[in-house]
N, C-alpha and C. Protein backbone atom coordinates (compact mmCIF):
# COMPACT_ATOMS: atom_id res chain seq x y z
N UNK A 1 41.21 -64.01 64.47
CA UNK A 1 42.04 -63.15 63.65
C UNK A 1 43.36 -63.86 63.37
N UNK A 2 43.64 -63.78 61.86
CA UNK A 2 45.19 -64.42 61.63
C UNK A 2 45.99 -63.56 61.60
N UNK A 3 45.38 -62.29 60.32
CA UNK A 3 46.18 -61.47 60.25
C UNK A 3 44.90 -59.71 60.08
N UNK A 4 45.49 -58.73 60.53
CA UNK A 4 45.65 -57.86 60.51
C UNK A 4 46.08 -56.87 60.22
N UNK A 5 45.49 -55.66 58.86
CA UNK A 5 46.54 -54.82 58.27
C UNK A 5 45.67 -53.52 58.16
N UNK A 6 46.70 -52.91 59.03
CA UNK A 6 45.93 -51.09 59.40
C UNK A 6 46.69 -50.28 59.20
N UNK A 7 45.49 -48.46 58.76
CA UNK A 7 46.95 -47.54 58.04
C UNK A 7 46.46 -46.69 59.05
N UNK A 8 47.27 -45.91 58.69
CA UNK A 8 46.95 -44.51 59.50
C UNK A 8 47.10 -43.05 58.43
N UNK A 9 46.36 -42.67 57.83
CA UNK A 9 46.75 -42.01 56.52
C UNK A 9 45.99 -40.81 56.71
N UNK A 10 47.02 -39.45 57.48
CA UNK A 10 46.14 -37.64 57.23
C UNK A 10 47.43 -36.83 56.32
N UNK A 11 47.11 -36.27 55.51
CA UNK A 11 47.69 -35.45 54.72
C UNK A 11 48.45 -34.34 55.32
N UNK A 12 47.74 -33.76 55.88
CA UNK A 12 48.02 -32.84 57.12
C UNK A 12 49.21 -32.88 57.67
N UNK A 13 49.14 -33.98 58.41
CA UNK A 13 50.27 -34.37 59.24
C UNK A 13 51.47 -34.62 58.81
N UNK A 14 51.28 -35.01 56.98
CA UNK A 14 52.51 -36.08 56.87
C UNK A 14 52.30 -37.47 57.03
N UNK A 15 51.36 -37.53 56.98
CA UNK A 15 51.46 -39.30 58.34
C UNK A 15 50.87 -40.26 57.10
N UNK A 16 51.95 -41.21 56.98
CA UNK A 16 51.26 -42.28 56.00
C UNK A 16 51.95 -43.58 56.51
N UNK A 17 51.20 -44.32 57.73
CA UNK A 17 51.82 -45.74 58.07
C UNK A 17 51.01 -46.51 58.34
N UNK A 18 51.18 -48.08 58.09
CA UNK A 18 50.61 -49.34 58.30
C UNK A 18 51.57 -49.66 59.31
N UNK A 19 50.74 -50.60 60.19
CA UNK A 19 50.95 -51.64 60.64
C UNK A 19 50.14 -52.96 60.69
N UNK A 20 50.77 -54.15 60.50
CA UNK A 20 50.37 -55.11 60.67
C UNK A 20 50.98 -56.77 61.50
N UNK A 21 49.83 -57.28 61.60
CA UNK A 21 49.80 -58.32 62.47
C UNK A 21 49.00 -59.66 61.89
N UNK A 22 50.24 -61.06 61.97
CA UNK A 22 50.00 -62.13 61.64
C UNK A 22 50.01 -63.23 62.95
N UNK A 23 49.30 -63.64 63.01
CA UNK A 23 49.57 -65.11 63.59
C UNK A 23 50.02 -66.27 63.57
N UNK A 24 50.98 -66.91 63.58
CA UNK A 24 51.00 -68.44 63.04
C UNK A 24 51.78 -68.88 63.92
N UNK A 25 51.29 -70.52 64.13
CA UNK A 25 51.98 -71.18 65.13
C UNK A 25 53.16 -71.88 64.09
N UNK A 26 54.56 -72.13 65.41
CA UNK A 26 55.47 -72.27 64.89
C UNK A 26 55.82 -73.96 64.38
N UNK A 27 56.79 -74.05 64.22
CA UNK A 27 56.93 -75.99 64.04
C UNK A 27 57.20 -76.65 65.59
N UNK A 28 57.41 -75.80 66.65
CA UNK A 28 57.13 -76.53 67.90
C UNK A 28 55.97 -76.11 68.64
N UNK A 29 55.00 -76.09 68.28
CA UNK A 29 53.40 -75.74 68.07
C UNK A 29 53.33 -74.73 69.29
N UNK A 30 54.01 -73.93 69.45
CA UNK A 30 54.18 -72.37 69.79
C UNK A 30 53.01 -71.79 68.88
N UNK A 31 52.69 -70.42 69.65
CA UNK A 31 52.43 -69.74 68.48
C UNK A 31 53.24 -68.07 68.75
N UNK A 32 53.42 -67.80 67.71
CA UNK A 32 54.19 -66.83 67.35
C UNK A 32 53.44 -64.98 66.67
N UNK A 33 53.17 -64.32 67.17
CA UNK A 33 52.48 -62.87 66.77
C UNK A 33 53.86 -62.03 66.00
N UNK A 34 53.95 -61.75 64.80
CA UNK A 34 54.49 -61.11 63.83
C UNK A 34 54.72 -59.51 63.78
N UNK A 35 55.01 -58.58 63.75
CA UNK A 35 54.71 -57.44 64.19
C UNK A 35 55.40 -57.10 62.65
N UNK A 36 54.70 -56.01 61.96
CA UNK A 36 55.58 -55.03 61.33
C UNK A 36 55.00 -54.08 61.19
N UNK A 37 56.13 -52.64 60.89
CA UNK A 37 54.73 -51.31 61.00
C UNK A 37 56.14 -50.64 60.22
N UNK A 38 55.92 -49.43 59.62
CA UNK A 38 56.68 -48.28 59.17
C UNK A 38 55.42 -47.53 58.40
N UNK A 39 56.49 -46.75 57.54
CA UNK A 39 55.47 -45.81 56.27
C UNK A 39 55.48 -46.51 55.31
N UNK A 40 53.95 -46.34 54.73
CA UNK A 40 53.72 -46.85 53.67
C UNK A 40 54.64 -46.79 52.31
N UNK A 41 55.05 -48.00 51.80
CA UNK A 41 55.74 -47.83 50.49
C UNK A 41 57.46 -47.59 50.64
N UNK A 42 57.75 -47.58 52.35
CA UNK A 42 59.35 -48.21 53.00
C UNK A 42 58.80 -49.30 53.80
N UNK A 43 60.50 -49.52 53.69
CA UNK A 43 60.46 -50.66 54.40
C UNK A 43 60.19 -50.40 55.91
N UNK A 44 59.55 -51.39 56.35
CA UNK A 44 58.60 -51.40 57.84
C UNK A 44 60.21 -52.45 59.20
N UNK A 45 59.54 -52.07 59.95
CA UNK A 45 60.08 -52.66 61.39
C UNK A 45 59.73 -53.97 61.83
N UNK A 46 60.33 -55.27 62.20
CA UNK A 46 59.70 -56.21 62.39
C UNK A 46 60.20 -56.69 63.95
N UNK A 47 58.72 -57.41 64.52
CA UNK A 47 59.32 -57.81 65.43
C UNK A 47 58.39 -59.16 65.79
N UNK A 48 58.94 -59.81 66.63
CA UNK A 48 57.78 -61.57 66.75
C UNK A 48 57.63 -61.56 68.53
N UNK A 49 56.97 -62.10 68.74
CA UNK A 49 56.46 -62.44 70.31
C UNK A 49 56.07 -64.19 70.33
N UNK A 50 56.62 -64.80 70.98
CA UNK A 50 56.31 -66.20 71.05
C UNK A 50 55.74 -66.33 72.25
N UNK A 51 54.18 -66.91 72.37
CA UNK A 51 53.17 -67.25 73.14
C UNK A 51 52.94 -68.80 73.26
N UNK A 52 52.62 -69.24 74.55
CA UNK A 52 52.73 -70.95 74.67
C UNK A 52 51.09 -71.14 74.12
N UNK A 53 50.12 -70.60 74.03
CA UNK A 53 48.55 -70.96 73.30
C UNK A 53 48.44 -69.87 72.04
N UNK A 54 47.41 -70.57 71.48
CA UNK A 54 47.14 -69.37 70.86
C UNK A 54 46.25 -68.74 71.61
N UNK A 55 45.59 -68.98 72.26
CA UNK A 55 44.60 -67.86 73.14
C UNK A 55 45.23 -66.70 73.61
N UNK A 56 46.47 -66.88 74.32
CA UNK A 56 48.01 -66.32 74.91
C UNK A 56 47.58 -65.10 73.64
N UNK A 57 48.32 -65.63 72.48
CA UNK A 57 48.47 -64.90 71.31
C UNK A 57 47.27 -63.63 70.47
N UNK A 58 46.56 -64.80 70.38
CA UNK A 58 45.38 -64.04 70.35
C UNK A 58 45.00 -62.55 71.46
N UNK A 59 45.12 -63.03 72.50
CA UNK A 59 44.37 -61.98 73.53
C UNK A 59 45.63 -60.61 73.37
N UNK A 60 46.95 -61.35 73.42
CA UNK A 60 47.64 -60.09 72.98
C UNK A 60 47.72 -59.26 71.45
N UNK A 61 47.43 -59.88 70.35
CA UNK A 61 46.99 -59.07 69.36
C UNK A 61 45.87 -58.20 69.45
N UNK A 62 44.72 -59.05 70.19
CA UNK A 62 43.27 -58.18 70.31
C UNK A 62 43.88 -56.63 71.10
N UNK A 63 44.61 -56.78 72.36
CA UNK A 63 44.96 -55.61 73.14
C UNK A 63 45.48 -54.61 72.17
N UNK A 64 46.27 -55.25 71.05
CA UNK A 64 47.49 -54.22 70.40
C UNK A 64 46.95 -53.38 69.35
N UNK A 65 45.52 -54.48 69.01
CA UNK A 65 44.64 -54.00 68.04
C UNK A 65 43.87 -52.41 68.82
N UNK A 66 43.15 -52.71 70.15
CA UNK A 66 42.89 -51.63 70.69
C UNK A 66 43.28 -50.62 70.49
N UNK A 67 44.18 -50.38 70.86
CA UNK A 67 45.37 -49.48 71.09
C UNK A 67 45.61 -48.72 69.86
N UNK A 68 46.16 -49.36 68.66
CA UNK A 68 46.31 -48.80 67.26
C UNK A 68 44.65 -48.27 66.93
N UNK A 69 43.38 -48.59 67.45
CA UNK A 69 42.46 -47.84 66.71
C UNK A 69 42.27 -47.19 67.58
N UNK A 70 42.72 -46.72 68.58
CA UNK A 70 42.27 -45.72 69.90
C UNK A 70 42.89 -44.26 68.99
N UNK A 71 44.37 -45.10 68.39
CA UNK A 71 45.55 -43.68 68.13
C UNK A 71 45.26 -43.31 66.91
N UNK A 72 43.95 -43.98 65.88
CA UNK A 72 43.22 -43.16 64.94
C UNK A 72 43.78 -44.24 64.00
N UNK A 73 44.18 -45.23 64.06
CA UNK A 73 44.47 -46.26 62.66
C UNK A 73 43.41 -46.68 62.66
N UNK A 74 43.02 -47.25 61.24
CA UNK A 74 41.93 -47.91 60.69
C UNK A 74 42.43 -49.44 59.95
N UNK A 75 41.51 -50.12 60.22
CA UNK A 75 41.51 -51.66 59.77
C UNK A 75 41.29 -51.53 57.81
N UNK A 76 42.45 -51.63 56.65
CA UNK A 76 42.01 -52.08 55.80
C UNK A 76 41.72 -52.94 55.16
């Protein structure tokens, strides 16, 4: 996975948000996990995590991925 982009969209609720997740290693061959999430169509929240592998990186996106489809987001 490089990148990752999931909504969470019930009428009901009100509830209209993405979040998503990129990967890329940095220029000191770090790699770096991207974070942004808000409501759809504002501006979103950003945040980065710097990991010494990408495996590091990887295994923590896979967890975060869990998590967001446990709480009813969907992968678009």
């Amino acid at each position: 996975m490089r990148s990752v982009y999931l909504g969470h969209i019930d009428p009901i609720q009100n509830m209209d948000r993405f979040y998503t997740m990129i990967l890329q290693e940095t220029l000191f061959g770090e790699w770096s996990l991207v974070r942004e999430w808000g409501r759809i169509g504002q501006g979103g929240q950003l945040m980065e995590s710097h990991h010494t592998t990408a495996q590091e990186a990887q295994a923590c996106a896979e967890q975060i991925l869990r998590q967001k489809l446990r709480k009813g987001y969907q992968i678009m």
